[in-house]
Protein backbone atom coordinates (compact mmCIF):
# COMPACT_ATOMS: atom_id res chain seq x y z
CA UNK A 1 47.39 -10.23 12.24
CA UNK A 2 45.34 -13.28 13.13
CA UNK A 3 45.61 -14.80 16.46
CA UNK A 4 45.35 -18.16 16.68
CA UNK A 5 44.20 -18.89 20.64
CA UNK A 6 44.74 -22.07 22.05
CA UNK A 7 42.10 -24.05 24.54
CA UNK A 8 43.79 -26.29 26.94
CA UNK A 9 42.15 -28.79 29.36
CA UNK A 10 43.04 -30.75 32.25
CA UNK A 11 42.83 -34.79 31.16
CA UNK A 12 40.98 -36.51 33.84
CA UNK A 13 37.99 -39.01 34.35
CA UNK A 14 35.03 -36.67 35.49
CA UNK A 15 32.84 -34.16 33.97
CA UNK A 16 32.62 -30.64 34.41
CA UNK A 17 35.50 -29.68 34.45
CA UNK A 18 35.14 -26.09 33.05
CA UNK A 19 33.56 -25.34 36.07
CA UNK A 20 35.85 -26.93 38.60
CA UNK A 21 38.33 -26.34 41.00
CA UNK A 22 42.01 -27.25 42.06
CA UNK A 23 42.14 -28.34 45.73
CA UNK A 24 45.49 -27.64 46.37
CA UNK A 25 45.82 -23.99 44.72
CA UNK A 26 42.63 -22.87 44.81
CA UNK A 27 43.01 -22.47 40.92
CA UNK A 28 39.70 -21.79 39.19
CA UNK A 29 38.62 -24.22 35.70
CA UNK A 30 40.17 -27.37 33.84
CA UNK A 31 39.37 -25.70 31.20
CA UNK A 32 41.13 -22.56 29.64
CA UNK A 33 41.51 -20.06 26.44
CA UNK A 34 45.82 -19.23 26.08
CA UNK A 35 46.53 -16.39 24.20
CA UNK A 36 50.38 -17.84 23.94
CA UNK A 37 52.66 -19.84 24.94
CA UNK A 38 53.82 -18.80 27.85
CA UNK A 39 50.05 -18.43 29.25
CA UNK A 40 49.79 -22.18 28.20
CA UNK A 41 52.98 -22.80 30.50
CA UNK A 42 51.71 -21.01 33.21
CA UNK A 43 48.23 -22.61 33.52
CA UNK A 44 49.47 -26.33 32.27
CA UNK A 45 51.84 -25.48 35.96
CA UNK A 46 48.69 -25.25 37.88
CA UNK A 47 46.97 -27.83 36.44
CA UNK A 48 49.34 -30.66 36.51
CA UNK A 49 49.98 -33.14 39.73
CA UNK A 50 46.99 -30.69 41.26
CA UNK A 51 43.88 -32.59 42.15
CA UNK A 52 40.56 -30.90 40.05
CA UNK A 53 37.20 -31.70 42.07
CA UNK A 54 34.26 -31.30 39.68
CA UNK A 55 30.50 -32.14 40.53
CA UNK A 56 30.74 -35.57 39.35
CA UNK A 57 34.40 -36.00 40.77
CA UNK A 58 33.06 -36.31 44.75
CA UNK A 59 34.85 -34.28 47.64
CA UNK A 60 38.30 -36.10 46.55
CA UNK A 61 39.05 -35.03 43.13
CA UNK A 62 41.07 -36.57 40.55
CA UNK A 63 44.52 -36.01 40.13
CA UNK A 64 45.64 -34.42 36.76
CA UNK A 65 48.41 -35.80 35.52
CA UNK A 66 48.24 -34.72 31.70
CA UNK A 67 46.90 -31.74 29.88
CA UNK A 68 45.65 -31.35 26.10
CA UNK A 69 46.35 -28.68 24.09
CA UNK A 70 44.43 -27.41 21.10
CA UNK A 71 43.26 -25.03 18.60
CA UNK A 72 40.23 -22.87 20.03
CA UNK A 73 37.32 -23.25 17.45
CA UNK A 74 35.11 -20.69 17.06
CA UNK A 75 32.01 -21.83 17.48
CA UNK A 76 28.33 -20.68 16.19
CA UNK A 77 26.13 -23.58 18.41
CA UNK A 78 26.84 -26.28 20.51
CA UNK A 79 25.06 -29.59 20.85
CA UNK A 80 25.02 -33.00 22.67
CA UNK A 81 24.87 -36.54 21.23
CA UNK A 82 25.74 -40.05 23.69
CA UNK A 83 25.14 -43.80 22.60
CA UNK A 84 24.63 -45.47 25.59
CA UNK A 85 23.37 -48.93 26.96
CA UNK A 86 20.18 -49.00 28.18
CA UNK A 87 18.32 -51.14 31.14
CA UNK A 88 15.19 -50.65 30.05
CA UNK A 89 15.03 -51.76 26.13
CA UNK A 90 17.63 -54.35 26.78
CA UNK A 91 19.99 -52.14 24.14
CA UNK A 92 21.52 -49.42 23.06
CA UNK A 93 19.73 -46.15 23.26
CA UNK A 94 20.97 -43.01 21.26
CA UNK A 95 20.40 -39.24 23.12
CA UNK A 96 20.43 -36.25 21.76
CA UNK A 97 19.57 -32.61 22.36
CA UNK A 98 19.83 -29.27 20.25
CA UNK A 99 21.52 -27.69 23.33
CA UNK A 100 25.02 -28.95 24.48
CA UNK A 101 28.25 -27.54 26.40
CA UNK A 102 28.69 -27.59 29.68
CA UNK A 103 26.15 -28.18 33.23
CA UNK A 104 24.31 -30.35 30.32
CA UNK A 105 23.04 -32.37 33.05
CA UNK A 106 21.44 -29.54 34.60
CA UNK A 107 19.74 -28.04 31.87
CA UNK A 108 18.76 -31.27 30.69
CA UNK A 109 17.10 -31.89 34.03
CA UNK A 110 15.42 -28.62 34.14
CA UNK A 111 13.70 -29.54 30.44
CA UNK A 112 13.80 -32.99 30.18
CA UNK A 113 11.94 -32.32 26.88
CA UNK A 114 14.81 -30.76 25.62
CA UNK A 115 16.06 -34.40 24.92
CA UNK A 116 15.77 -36.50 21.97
CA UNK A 117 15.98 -40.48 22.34
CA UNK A 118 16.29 -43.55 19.99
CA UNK A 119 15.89 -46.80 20.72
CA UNK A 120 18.15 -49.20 18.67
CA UNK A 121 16.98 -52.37 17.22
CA UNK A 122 20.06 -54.76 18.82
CA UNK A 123 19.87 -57.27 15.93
CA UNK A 124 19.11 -54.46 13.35
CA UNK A 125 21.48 -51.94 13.96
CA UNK A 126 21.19 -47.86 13.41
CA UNK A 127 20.23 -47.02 10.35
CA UNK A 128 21.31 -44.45 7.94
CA UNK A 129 17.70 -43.10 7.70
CA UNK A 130 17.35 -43.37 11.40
CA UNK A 131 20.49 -41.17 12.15
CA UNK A 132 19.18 -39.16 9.53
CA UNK A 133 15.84 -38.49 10.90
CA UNK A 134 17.60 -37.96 14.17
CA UNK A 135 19.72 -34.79 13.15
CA UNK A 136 17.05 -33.45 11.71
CA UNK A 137 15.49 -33.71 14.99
CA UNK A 138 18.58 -31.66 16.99
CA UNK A 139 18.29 -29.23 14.35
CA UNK A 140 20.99 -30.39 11.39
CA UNK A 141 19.97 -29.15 8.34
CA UNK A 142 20.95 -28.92 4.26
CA UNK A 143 24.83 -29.66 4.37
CA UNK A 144 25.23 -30.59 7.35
CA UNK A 145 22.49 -32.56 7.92
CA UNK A 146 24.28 -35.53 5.57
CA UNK A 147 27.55 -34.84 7.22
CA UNK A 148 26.66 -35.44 11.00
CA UNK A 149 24.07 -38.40 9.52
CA UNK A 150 27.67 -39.82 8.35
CA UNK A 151 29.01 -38.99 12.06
CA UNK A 152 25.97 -40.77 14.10
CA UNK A 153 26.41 -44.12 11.83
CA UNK A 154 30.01 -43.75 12.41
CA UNK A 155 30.27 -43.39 16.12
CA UNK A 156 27.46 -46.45 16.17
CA UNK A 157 30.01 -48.76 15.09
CA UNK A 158 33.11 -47.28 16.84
CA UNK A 159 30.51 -48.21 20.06
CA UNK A 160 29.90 -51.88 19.45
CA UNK A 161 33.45 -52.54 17.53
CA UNK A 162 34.95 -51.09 20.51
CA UNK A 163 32.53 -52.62 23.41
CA UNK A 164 31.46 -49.11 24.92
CA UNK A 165 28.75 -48.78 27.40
CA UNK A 166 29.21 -44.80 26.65
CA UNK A 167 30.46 -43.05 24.05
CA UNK A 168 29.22 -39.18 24.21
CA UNK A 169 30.36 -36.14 22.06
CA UNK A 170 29.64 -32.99 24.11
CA UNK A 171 29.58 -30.57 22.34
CA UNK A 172 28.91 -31.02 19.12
CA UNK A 173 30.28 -28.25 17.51
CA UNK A 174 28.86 -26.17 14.31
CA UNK A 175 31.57 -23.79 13.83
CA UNK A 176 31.13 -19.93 12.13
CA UNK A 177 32.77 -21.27 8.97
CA UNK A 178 30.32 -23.97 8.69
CA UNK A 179 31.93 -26.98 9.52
CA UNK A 180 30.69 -29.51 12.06
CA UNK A 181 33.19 -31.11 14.68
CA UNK A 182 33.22 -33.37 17.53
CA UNK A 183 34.98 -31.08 19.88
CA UNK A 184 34.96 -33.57 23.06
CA UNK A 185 34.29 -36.97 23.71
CA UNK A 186 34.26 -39.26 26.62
CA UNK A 187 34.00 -42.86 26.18
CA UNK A 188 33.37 -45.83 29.04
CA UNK A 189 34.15 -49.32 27.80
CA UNK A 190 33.03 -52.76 29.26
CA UNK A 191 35.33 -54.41 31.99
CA UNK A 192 34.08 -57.53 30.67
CA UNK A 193 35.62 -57.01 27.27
CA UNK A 194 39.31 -56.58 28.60
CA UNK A 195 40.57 -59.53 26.99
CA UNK A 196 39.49 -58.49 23.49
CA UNK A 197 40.24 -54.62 24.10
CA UNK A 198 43.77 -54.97 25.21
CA UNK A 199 45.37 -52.12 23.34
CA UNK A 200 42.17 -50.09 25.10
CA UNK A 201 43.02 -51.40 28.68
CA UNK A 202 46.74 -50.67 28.52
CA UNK A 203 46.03 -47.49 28.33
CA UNK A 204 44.66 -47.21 31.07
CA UNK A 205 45.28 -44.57 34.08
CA UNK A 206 44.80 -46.34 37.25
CA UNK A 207 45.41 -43.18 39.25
CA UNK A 208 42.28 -41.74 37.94
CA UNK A 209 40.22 -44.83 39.85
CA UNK A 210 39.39 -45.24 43.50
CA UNK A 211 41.91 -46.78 45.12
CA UNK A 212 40.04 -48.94 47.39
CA UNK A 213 37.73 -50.02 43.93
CA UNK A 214 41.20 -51.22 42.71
CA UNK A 215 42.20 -53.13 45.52
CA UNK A 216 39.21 -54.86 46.15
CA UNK A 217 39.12 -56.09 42.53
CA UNK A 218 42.75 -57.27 43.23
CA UNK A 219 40.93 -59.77 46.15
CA UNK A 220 37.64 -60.61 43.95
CA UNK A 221 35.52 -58.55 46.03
CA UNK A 222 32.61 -56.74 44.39
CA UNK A 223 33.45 -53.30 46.12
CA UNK A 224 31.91 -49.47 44.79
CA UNK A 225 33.00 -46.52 47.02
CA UNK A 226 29.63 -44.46 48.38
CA UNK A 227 29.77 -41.11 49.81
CA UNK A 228 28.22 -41.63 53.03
CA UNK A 229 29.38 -43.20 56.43
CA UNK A 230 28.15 -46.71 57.42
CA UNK A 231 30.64 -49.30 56.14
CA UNK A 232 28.77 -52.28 54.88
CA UNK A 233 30.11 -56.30 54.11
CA UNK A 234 27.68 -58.46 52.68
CA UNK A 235 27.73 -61.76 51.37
CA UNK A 236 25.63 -61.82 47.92
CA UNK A 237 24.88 -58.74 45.54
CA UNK A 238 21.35 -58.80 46.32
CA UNK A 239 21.58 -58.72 49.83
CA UNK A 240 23.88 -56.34 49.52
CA UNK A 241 21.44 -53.91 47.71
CA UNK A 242 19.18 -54.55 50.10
CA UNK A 243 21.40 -53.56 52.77
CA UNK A 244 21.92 -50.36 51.39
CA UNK A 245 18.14 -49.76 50.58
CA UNK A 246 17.61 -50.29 54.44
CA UNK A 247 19.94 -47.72 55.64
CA UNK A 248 19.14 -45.26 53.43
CA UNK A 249 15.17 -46.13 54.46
CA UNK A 250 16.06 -45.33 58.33
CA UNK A 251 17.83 -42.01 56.85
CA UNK A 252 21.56 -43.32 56.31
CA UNK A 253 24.57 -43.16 54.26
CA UNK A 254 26.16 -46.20 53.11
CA UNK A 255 29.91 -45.08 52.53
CA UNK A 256 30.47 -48.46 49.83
CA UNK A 257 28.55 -51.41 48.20
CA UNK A 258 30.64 -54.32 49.38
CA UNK A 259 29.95 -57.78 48.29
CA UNK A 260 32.20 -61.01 49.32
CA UNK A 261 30.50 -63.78 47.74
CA UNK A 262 29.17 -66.70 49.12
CA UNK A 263 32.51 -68.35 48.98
CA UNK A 264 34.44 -65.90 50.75
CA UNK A 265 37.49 -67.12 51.88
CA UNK A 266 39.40 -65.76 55.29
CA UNK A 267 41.94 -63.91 53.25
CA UNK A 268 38.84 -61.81 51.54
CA UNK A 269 36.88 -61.13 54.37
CA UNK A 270 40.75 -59.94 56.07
CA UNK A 271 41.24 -57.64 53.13
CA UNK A 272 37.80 -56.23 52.96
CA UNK A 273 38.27 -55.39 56.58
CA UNK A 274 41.06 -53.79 56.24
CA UNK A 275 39.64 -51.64 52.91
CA UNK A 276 37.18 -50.45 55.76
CA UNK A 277 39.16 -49.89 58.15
CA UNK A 278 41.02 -47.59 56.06
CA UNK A 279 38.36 -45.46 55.11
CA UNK A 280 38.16 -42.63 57.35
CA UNK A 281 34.78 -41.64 56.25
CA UNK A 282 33.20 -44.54 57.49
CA UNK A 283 32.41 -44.98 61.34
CA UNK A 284 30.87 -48.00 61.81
CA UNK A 285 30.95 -51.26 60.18
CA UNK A 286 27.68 -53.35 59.58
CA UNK A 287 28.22 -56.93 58.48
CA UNK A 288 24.98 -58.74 56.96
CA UNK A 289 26.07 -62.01 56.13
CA UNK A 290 23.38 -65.13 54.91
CA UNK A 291 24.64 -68.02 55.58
CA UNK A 292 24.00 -70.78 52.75
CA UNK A 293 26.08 -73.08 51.19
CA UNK A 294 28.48 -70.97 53.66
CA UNK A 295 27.61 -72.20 56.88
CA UNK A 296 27.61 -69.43 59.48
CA UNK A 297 30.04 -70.89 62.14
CA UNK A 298 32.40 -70.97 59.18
CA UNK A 299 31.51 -67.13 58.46
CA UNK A 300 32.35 -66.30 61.72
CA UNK A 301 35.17 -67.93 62.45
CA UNK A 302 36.82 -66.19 59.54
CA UNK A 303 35.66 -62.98 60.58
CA UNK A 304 37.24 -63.39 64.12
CA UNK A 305 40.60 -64.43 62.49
CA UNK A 306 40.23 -61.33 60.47
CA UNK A 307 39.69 -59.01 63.36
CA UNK A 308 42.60 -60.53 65.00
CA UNK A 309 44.89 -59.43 61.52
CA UNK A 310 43.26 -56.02 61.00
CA UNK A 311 43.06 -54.54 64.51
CA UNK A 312 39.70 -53.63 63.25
CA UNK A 313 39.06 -49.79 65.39
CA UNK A 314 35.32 -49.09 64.42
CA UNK A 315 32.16 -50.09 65.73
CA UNK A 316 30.71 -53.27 64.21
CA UNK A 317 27.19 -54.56 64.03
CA UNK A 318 26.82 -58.27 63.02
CA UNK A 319 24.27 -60.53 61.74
CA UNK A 320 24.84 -64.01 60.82
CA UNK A 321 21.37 -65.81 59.50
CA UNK A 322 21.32 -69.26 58.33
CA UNK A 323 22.88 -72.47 57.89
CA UNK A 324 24.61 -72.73 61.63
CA UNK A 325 23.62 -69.42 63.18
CA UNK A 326 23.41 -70.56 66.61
CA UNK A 327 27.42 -71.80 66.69
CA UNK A 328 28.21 -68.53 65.02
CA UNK A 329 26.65 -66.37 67.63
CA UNK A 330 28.11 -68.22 70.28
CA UNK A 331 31.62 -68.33 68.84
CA UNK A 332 30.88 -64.50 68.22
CA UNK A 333 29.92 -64.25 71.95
CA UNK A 334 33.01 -65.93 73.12
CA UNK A 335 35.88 -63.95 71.21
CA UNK A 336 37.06 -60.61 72.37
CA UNK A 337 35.20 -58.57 69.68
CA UNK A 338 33.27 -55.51 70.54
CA UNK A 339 30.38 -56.04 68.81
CA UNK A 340 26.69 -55.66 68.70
CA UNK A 341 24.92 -59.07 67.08
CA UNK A 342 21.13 -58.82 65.66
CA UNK A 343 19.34 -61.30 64.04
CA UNK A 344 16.95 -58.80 62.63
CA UNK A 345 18.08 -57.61 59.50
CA UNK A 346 15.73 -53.98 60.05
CA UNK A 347 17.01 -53.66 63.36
CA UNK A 348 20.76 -54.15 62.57
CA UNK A 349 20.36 -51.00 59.65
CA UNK A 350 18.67 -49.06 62.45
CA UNK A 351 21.20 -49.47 64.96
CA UNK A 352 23.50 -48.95 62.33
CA UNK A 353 22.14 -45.54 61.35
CA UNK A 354 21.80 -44.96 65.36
CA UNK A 355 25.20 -45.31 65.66
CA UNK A 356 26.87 -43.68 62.82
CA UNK A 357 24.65 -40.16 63.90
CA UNK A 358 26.27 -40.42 67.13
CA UNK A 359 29.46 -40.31 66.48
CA UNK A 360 28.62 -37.61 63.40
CA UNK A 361 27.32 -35.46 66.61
CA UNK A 362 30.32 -36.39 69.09
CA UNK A 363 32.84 -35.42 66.14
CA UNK A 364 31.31 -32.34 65.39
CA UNK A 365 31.01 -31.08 68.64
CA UNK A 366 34.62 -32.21 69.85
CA UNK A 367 33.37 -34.98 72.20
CA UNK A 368 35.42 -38.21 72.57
CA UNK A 369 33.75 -41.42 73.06
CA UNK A 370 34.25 -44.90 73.48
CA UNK A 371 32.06 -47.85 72.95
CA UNK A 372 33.37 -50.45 75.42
């Protein structure tokens, strides 16, 4: 009697799941073989509303709120093919490699020869010979070599029709009966290209995205999530990256990217406050704000108000440069805000980094401490 086996994995927005973890149950893999039914009930139970963390997830996971079931293929060799855009040419750049499945990254990174890249002509397009040429070169060959030539030009134009910035099939399947199947895919699409990918964008699950990412976008502030634990508001993207390049020079950890414009209004800098003050990884807040065609008094003014709204509870370091940086300190100086102002930009992300290792220490070993 043949048994057909079922595969089923936990749907969320991370890699590596196979090799993964549920926080709350301890429960090993997103991704499992079901020999029936009532082994598919029993894992799809400790899969779903569990939280998987994965390498790429970070420390918090994503929840998994569905599960897909399917036929387990059989499968002779696995490989790993991604259209994605690329900095460099100014384009889109096809990758490729005759080895695929899972921890790609890290055998990809242990032989970075083990890759195979295309550049693709923007105005030209992929052609047939190229994607031709290009399974031959991850190892395609007689039969199948036309069929997964079909597949590259194919996925080509499901990534511009669509507006992807990634669209990668890993693995790649050649199965013991011959046939050749895309046997998972992740796609990332272009935020930009909402308005003409609606039936894309309704579908999507905002419980899979940071929740502070979401909120931020909510206020117009240019806000990514980080991993370390200096909290950082800056006025201007470059500056921003700048900040970030400085405390990660004097051996820091940014914990976001945080940019409110050089029209921020009160209301923004209040709820960017508040998105830090929420963040219990971060302990300290530096604010590096230029002051422009925002004039600095005006800056600071807001961020007072703000303080007053938030009850703001971490350390802050402050510099205001530019346009009216004199009133600002002084109307910095005169409200009750416990706060640390530098005009030097290096010396700010020092005493940033200073700080945040102090309190990393007092937490660590159970000291309390105040900085009246």
């Amino acid at each position: 009697m043949y048994l057909v086996l079922k595969v089923i994995k936990a749907q969320v927005l991370s890699g590596g799941r196979g090799v993964g973890y549920f926080k709350e149950n301890n429960f090993e893999g997103g991704v499992h073989v079901c020999r029936n039914s009532m082994e598919v009930k029993e894992i799809a139970t400790k899969m779903l509303n569990n939280t998987l963390i994965t390498k790429q997830s970070g420390p918090e996971g994503k929840k998994c709120n569905t599960v897909f079931i399917c036929e387990r293929f059989y499968i002779r060799k696995e490989r790993y093919i991604a259209f994605l855009l690329d900095r460099n040419s100014d384009g889109i750049i096809l990758l490729g490699s005759s080895i695929g499945g899972s921890s790609i990254e890290d055998i990809i990174k242990k032989n970075p020869d083990a890759i195979y890249k295309l550049n693709i002509d923007i105005n030209n397009g992929l052609t047939t010979g190229q994607a031709r040429e290009f399974s031959e070169n991850i190892g395609f060959k007689n039969d199948q070599l036309n069929i997964v030539t079909d597949m590259i030009v194919n996925l080509y134009k499901v990534f511009k029709k669509y507006d992807c910035t990634l669209l990668e099939i890993n693995p790649l399947s050649e199965l013991n009966d011959g046939r050749v199947l895309c046997c998972d895919a992740k796609l990332n699409f272009d935020d930009n290209a909402e308005y003409r990918q609606k039936n894309i964008f309704e579908k999507r699950d905002l419980t899979q995205e940071n929740k502070e990412e979401l909120l931020a976008k909510k206020y117009n502030l240019n806000y990514v999530s980080l991993n370390g634990n200096i909290a950082c508001m800056v006025n201007g993207a470059g500056l921003a990256m700048a900040t970030l390049d400085l405390i990660i020079l004097h051996k820091g950890n940014p914990s976001n990217f945080l940019d409110v414009g050089g029209g921020a209004t009160e209301e923004e800098i209040t709820e960017a406050l508040k998105i830090i003050n929420n963040n219990e990884n971060a302990k300290i807040c530096f604010i590096n704000i230029l002051g422009g065609i925002m004039r600095c008094d005006i800056i600071a003014n807001g961020i007072i108000n703000a303080f007053k709204q938030v009850k703001f509870n971490k350390p802050i370091i402050i510099r205001l440069e530019g346009t009216n940086q004199e009133q600002a300190h002084e109307i910095i100086k005169n409200s009750n805000i416990k706060c640390i102002v530098c005009q030097d930009m290096n010396i700010a992300a020092q005493k940033s980094v200073a700080m945040a290792k102090i309190i990393e220490i007092a937490e660590r070993e159970n000291i309390d401490i105040s900085f009246n």
